[in-house]
C-alpha atoms as a PDB file:
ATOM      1  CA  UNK A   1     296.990 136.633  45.792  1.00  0.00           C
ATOM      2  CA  UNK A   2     296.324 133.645  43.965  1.00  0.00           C
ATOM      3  CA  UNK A   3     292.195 134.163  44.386  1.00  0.00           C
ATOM      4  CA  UNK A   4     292.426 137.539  43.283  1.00  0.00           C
ATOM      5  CA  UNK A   5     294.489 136.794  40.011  1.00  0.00           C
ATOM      6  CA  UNK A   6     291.771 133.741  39.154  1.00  0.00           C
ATOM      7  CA  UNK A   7     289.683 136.419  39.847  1.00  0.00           C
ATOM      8  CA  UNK A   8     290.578 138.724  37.395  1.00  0.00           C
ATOM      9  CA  UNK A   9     290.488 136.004  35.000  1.00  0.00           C
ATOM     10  CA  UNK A  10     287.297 135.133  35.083  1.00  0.00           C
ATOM     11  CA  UNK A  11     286.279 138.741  34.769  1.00  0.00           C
ATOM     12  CA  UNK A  12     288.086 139.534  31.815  1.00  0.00           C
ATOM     13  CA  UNK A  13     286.910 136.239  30.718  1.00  0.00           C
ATOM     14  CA  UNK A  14     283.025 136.814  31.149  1.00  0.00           C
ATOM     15  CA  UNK A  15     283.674 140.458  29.517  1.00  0.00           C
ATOM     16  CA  UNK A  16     285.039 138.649  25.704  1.00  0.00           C
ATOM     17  CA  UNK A  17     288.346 140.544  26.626  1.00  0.00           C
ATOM     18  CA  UNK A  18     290.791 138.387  25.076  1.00  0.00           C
ATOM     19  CA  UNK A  19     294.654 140.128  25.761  1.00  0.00           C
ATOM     20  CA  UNK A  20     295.336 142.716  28.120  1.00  0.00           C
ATOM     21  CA  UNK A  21     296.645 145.216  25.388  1.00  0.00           C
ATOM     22  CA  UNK A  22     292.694 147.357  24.101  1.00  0.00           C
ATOM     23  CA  UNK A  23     294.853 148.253  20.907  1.00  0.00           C
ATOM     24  CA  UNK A  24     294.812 144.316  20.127  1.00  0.00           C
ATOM     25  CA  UNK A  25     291.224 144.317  20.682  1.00  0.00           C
ATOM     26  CA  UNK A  26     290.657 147.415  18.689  1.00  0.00           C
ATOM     27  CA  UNK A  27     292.387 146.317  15.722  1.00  0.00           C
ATOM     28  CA  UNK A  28     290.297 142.464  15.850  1.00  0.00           C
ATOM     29  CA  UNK A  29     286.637 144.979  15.946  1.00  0.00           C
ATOM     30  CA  UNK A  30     288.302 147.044  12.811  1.00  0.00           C
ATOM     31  CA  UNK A  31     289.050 143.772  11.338  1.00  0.00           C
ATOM     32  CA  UNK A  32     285.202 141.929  12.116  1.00  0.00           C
ATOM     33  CA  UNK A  33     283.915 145.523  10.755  1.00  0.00           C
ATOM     34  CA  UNK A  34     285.747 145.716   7.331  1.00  0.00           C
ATOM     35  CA  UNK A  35     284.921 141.693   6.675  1.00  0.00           C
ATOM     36  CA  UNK A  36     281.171 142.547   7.307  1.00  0.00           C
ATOM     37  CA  UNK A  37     281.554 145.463   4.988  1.00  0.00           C
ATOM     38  CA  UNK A  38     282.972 143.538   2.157  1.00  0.00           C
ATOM     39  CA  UNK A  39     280.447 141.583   2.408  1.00  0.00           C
ATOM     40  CA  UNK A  40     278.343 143.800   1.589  1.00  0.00           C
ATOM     41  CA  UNK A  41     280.149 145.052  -1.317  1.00  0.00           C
ATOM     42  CA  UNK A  42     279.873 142.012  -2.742  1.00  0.00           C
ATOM     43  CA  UNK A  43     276.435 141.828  -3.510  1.00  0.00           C
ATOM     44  CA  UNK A  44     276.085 145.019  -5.213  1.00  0.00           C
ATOM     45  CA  UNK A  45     276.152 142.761  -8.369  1.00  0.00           C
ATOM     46  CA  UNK A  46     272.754 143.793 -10.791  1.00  0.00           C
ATOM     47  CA  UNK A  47     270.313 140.501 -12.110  1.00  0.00           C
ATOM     48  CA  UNK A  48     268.419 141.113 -14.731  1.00  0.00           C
ATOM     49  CA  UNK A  49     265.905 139.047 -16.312  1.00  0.00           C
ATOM     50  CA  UNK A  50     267.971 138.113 -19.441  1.00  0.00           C
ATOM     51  CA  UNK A  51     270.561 137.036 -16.446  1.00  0.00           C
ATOM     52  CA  UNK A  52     268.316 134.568 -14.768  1.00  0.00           C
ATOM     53  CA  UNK A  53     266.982 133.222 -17.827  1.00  0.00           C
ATOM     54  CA  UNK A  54     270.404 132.384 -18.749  1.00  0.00           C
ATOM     55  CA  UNK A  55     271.170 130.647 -15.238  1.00  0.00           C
ATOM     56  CA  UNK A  56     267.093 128.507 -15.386  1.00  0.00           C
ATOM     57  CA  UNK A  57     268.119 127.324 -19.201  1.00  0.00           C
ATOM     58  CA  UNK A  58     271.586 125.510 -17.767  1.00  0.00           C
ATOM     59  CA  UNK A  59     269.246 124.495 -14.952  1.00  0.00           C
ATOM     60  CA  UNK A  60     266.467 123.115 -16.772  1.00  0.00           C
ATOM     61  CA  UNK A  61     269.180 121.091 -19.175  1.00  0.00           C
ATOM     62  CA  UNK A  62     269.907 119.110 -16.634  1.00  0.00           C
ATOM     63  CA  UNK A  63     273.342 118.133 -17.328  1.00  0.00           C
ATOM     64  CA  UNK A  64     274.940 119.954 -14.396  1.00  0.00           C
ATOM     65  CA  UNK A  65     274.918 120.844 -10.802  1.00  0.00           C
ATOM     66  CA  UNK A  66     274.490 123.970 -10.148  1.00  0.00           C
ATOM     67  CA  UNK A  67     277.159 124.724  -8.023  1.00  0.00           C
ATOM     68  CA  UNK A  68     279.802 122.986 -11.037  1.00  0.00           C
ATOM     69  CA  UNK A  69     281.834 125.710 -12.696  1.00  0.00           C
ATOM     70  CA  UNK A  70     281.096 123.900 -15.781  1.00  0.00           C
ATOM     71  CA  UNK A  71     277.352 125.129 -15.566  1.00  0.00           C
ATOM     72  CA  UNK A  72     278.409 128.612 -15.001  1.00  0.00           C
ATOM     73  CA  UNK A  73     280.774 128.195 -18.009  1.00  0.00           C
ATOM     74  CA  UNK A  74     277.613 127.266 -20.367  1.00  0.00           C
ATOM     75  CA  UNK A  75     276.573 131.180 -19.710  1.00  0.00           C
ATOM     76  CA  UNK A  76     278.292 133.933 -20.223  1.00  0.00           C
ATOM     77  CA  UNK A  77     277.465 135.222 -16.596  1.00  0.00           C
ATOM     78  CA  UNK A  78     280.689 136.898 -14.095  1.00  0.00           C
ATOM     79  CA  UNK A  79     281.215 134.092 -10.548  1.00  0.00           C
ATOM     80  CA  UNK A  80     279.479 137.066  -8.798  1.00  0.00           C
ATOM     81  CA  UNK A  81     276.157 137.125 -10.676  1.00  0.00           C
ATOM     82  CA  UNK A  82     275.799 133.209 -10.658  1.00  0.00           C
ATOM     83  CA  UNK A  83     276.389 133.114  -6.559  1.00  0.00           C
ATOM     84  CA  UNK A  84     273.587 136.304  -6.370  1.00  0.00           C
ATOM     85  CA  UNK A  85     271.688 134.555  -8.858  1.00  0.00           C
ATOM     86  CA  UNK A  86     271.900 131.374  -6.255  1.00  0.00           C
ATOM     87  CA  UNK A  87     271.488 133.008  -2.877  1.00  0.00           C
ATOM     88  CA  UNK A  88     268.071 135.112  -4.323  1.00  0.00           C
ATOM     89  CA  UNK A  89     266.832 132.280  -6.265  1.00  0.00           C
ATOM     90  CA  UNK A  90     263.336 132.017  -4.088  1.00  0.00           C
ATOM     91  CA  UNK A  91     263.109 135.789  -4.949  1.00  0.00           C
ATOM     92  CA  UNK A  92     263.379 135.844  -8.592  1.00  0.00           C
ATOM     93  CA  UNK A  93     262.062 132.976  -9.570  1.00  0.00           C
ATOM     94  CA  UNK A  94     259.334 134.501  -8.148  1.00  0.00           C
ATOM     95  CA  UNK A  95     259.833 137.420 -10.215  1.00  0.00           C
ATOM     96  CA  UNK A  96     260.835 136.258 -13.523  1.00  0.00           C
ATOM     97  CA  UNK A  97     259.615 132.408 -13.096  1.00  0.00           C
ATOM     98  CA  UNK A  98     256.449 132.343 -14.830  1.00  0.00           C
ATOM     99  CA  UNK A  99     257.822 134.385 -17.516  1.00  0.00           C
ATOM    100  CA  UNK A 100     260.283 131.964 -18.439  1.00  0.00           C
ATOM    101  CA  UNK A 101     257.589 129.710 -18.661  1.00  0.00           C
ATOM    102  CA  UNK A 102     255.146 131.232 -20.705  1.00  0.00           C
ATOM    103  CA  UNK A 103     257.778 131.983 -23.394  1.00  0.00           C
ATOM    104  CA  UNK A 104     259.075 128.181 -23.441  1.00  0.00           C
ATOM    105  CA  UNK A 105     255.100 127.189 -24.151  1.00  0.00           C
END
């Protein structure tokens, strides 16, 4: 008896089960689904190029870290914009970079 229950274990174990009740384990997928989607939502947040130029000026100052509020505070951009702005900052630097740079010359 004892095999068979260490058995079972292992089973449900190997499988990622992690109760014996599926409506528990429904309701943690519904939960891992609707985090993933917020996620998502999140980032619908536009950047436009008057945006960035706003975020590279409080960069190029100097007098902050990036990731301060303070810096954020110097623009008059939303928390959502300046974390976009951050995670895509390869991208539109890319974009917008050399602009900003022609116009400071």
């Amino acid at each position: 008896m004892v095999w068979f229950q260490m058995r079972r274990k292992t089973y449900m174990r190997n499988r990622g089960f992690t109760s014996h009740s599926p409506s528990i384990q429904k309701e943690k997928l519904i939960n891992k689904m609707i985090k993933k989607a917020k996620k998502g939502v999140s980032m619908s947040v536009e950047i436009d190029f008057d945006k960035f130029k706003q975020y590279r000026e409080v960069q190029e100052s100097g007098e902050y870290n990036m990731f301060d509020p303070q810096a954020r505070a110097q623009t008059n951009l939303t928390k959502e914009e300046w974390i976009r702005i951050m995670k895509e900052y390869k991208t539109l630097n890319e974009v917008w970079g050399k602009e900003i740079d022609l116009e400071e010359e």
